[in-house]
N, C-alpha and C. Protein backbone atom coordinates (compact mmCIF):
# COMPACT_ATOMS: atom_id res chain seq x y z
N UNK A 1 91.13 31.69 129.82
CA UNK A 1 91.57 31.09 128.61
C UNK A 1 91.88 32.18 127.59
N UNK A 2 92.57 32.18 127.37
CA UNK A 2 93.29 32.98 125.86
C UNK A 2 92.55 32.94 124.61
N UNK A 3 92.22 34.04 124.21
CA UNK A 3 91.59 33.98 122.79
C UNK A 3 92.73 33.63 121.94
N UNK A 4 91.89 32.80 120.74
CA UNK A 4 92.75 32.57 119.61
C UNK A 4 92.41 33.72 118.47
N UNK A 5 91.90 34.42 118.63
CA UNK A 5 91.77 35.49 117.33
C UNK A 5 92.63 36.39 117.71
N UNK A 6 93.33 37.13 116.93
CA UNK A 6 94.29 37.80 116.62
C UNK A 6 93.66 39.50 116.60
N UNK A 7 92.60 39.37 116.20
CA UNK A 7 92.11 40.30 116.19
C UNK A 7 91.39 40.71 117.35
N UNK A 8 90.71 39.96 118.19
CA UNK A 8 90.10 40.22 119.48
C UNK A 8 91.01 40.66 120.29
N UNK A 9 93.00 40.38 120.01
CA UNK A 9 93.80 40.76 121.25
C UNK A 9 94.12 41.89 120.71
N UNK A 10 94.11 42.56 119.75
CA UNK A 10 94.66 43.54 118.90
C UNK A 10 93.92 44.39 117.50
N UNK A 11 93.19 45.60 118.25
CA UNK A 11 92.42 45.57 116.78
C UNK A 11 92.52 46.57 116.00
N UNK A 12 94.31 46.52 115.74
CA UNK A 12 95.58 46.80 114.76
C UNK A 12 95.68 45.37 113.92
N UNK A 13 95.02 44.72 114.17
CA UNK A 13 95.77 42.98 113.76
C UNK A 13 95.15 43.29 112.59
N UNK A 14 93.99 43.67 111.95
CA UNK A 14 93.47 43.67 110.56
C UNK A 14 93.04 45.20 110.06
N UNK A 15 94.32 46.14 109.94
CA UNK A 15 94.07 47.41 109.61
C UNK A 15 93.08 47.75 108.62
N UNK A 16 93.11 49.40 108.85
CA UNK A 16 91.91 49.95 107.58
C UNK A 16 92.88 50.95 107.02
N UNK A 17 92.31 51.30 106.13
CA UNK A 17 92.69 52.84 105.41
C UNK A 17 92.93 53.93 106.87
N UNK A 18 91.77 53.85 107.62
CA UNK A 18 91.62 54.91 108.28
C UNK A 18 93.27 54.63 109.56
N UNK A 19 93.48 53.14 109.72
CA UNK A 19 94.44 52.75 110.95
C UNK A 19 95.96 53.74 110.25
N UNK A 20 95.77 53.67 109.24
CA UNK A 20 97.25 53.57 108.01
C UNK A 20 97.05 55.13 108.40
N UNK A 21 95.83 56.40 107.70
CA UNK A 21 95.96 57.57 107.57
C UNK A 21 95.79 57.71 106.34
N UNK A 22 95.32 56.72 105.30
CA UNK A 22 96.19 56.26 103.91
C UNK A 22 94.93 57.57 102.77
N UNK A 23 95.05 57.69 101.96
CA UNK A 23 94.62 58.22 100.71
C UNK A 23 94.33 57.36 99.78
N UNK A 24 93.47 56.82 99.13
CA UNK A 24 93.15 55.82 98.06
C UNK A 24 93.83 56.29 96.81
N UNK A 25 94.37 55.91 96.26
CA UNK A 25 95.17 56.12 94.66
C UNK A 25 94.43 55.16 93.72
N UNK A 26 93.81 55.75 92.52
CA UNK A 26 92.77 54.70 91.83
C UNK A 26 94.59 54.58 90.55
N UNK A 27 94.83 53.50 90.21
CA UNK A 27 95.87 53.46 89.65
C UNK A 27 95.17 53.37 88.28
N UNK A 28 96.36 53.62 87.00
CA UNK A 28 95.84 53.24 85.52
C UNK A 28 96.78 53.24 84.77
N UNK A 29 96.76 53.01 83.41
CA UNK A 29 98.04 52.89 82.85
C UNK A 29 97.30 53.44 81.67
N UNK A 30 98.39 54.15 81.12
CA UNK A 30 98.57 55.13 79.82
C UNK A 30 99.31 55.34 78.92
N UNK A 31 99.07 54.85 77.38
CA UNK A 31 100.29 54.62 76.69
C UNK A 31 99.83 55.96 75.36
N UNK A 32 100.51 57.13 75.65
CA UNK A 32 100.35 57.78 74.73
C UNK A 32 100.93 58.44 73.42
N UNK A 33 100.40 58.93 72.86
CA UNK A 33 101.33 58.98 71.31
C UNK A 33 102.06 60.12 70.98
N UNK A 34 101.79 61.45 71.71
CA UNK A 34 102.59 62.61 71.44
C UNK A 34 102.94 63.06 72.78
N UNK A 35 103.57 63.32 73.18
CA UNK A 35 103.82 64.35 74.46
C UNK A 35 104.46 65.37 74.09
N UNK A 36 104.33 66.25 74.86
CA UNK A 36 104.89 68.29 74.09
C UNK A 36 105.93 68.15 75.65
N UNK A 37 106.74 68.31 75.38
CA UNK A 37 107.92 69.23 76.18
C UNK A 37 108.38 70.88 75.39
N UNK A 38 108.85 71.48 76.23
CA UNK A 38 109.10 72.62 76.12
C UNK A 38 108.39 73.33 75.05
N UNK A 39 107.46 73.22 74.69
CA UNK A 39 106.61 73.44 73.29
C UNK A 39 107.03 73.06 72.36
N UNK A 40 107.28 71.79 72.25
CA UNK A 40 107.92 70.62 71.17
C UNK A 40 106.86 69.66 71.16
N UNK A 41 106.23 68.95 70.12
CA UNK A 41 105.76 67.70 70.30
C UNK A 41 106.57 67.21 69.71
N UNK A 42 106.45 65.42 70.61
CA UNK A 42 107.51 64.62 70.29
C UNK A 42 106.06 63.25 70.08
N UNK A 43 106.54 62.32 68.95
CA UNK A 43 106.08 61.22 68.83
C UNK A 43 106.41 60.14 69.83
N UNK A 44 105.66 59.53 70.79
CA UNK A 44 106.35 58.17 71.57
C UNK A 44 106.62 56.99 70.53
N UNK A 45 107.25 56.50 70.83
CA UNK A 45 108.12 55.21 70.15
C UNK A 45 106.94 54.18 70.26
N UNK A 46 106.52 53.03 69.58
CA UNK A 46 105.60 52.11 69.64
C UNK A 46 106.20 51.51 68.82
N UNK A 47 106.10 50.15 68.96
CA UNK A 47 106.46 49.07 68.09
C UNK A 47 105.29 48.19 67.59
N UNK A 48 105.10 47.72 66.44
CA UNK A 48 104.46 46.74 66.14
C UNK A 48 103.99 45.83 67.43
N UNK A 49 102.62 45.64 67.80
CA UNK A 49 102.01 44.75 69.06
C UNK A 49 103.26 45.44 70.38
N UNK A 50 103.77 45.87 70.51
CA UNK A 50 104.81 46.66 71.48
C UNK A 50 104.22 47.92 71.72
N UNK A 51 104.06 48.27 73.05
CA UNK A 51 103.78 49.45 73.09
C UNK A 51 104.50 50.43 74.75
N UNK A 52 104.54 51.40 75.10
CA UNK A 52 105.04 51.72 76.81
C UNK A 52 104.02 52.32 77.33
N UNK A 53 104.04 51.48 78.26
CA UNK A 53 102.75 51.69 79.07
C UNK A 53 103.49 52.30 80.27
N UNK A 54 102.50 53.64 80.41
CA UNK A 54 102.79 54.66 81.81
C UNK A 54 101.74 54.12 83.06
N UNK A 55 102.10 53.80 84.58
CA UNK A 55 101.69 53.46 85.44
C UNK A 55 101.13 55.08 85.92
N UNK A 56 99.64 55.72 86.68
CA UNK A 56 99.61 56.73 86.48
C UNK A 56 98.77 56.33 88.19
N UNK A 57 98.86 57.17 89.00
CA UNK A 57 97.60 57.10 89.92
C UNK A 57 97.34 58.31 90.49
N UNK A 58 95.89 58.83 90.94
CA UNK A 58 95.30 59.53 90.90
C UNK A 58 94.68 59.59 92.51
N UNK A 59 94.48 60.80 92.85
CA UNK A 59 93.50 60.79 93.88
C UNK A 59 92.43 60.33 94.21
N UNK A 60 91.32 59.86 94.53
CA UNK A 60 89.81 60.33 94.13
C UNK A 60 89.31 60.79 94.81
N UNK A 61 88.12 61.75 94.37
CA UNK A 61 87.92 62.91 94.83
C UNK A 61 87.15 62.79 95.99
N UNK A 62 86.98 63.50 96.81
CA UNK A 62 86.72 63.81 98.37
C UNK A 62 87.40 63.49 99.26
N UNK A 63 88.44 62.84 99.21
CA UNK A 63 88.87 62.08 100.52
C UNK A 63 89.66 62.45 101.47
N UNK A 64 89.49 62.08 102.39
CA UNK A 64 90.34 62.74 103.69
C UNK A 64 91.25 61.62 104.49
N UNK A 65 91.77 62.12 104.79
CA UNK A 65 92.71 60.94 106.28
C UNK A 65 93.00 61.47 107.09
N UNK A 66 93.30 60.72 108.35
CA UNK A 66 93.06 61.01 109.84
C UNK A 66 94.16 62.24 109.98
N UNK A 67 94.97 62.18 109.61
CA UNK A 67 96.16 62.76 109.64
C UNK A 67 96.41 64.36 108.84
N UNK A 68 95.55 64.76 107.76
CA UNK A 68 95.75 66.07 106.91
C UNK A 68 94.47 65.97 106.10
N UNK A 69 95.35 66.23 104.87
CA UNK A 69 94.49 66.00 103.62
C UNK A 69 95.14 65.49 102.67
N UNK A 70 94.41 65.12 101.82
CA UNK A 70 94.65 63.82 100.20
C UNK A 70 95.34 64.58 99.24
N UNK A 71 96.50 64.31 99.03
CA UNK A 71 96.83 65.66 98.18
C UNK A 71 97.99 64.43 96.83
N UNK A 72 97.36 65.07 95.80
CA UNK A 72 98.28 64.34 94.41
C UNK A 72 99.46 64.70 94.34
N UNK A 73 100.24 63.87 94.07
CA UNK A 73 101.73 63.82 93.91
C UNK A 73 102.10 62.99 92.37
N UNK A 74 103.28 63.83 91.98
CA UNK A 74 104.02 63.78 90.73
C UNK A 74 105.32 63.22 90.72
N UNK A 75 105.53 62.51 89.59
CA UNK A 75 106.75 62.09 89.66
C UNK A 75 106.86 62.39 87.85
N UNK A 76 108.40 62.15 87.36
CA UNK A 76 108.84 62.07 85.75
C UNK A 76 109.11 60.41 85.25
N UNK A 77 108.55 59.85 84.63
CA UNK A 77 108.55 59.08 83.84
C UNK A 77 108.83 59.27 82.11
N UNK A 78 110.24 58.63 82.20
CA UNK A 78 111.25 58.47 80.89
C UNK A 78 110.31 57.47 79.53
N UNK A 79 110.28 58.28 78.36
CA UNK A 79 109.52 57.43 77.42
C UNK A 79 110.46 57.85 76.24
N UNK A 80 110.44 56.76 75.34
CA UNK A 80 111.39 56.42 74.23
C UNK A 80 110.46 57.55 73.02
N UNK A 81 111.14 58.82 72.35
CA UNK A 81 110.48 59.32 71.74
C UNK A 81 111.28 59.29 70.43
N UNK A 82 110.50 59.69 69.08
CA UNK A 82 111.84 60.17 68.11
C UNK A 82 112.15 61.60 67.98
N UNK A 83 113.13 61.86 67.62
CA UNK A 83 113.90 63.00 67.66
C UNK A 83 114.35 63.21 66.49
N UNK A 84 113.84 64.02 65.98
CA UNK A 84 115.30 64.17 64.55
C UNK A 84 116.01 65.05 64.42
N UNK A 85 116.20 65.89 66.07
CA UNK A 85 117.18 66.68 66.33
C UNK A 85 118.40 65.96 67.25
N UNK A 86 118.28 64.97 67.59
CA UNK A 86 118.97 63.94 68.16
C UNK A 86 120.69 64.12 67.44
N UNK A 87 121.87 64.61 67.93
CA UNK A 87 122.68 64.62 67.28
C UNK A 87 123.89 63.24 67.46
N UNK A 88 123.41 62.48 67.50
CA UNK A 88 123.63 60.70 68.01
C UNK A 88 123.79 60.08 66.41
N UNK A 89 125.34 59.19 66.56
CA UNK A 89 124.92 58.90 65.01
C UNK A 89 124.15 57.45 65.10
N UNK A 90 123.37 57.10 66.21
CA UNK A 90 122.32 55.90 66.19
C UNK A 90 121.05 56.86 65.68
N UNK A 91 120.41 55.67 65.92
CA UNK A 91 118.56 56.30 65.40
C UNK A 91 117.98 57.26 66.03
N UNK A 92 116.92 58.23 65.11
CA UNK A 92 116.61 59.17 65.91
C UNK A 92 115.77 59.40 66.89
N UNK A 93 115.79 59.19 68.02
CA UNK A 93 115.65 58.50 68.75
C UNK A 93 116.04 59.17 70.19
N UNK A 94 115.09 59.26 71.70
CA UNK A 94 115.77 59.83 72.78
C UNK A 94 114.79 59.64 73.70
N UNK A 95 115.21 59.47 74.87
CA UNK A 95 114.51 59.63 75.96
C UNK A 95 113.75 60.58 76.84
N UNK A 96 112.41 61.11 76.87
CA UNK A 96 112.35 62.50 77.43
C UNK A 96 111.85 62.21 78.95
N UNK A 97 111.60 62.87 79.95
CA UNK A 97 110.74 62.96 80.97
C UNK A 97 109.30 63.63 80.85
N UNK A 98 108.36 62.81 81.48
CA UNK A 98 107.11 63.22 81.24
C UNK A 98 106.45 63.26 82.58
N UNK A 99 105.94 64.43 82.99
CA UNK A 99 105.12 64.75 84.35
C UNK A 99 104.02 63.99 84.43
N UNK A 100 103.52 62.90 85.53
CA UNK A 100 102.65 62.23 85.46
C UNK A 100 102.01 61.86 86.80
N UNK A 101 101.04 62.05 86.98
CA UNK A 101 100.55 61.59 88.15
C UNK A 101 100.98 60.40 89.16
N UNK A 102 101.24 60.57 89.92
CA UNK A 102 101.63 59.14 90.78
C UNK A 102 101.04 58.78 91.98
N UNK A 103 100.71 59.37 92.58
CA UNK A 103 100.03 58.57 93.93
C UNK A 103 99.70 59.80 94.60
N UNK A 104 98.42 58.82 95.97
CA UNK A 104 97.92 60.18 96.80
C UNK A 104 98.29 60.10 98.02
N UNK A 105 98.65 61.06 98.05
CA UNK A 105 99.37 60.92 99.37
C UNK A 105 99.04 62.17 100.75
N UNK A 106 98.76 61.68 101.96
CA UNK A 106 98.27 62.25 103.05
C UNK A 106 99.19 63.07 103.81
N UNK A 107 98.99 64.36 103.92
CA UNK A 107 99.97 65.35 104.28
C UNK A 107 98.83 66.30 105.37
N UNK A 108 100.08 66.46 106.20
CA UNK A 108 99.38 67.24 107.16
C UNK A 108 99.97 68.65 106.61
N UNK A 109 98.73 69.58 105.99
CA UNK A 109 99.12 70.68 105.35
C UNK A 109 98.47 72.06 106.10
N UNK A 110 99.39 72.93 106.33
CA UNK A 110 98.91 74.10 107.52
C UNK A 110 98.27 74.96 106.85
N UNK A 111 97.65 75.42 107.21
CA UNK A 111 96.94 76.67 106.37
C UNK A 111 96.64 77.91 107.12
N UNK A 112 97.36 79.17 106.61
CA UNK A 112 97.08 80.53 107.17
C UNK A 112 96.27 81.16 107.00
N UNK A 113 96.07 82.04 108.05
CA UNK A 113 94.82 82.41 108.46
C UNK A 113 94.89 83.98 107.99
């Protein structure tokens, strides 16, 4: 007779972290008020009850996967800043890129000896 669990024929049927190789990313969000580019601080834009919220995720610490090691990765996230070097005849006003954490990700990384 044939099992009906899915998991008894296959026990891929209900993966883990460890089946994947995966790295845990603790995620968070961050809405902040100055960011410095090029040794500039710039004010972020906020509106009354409005605000931009940055999606940010992080490693946490110790972890390993089957496959390498846990290693943080970056991406640029665009935030509405003011400018009053902005030479735009709208408001002063501009978009910058901001280096921010994004996810952890499992890399098989070589290391010399």
């Amino acid at each position: 007779m044939r099992s009906s669990s899915r998991a008894a024929e296959n026990p891929y049927a209900t993966p883990t972290r460890a089946h994947y190789g995966c790295c845990e990313t603790e995620v968070r969000y961050a809405s902040p008020n100055i960011t410095t580019i090029n040794n500039r601080n710039y004010t972020v834009v906020h509106l009354k009850g409005m605000f931009q919220y940055i999606p940010t995720g992080r490693c946490k610490s110790g972890l390993t996967c089957s496959h390498g090691e846990c290693v943080q990765k970056f991406r640029a996230h665009w935030v509405l800043v003011y400018n009053s070097s902005a030479t735009l005849t709208g408001p002063p006003v501009s978009f910058v890129p901001i280096k921010v954490h994004s996810h952890c990700e499992c890399l098989n990384v070589g290391r010399g000896q």
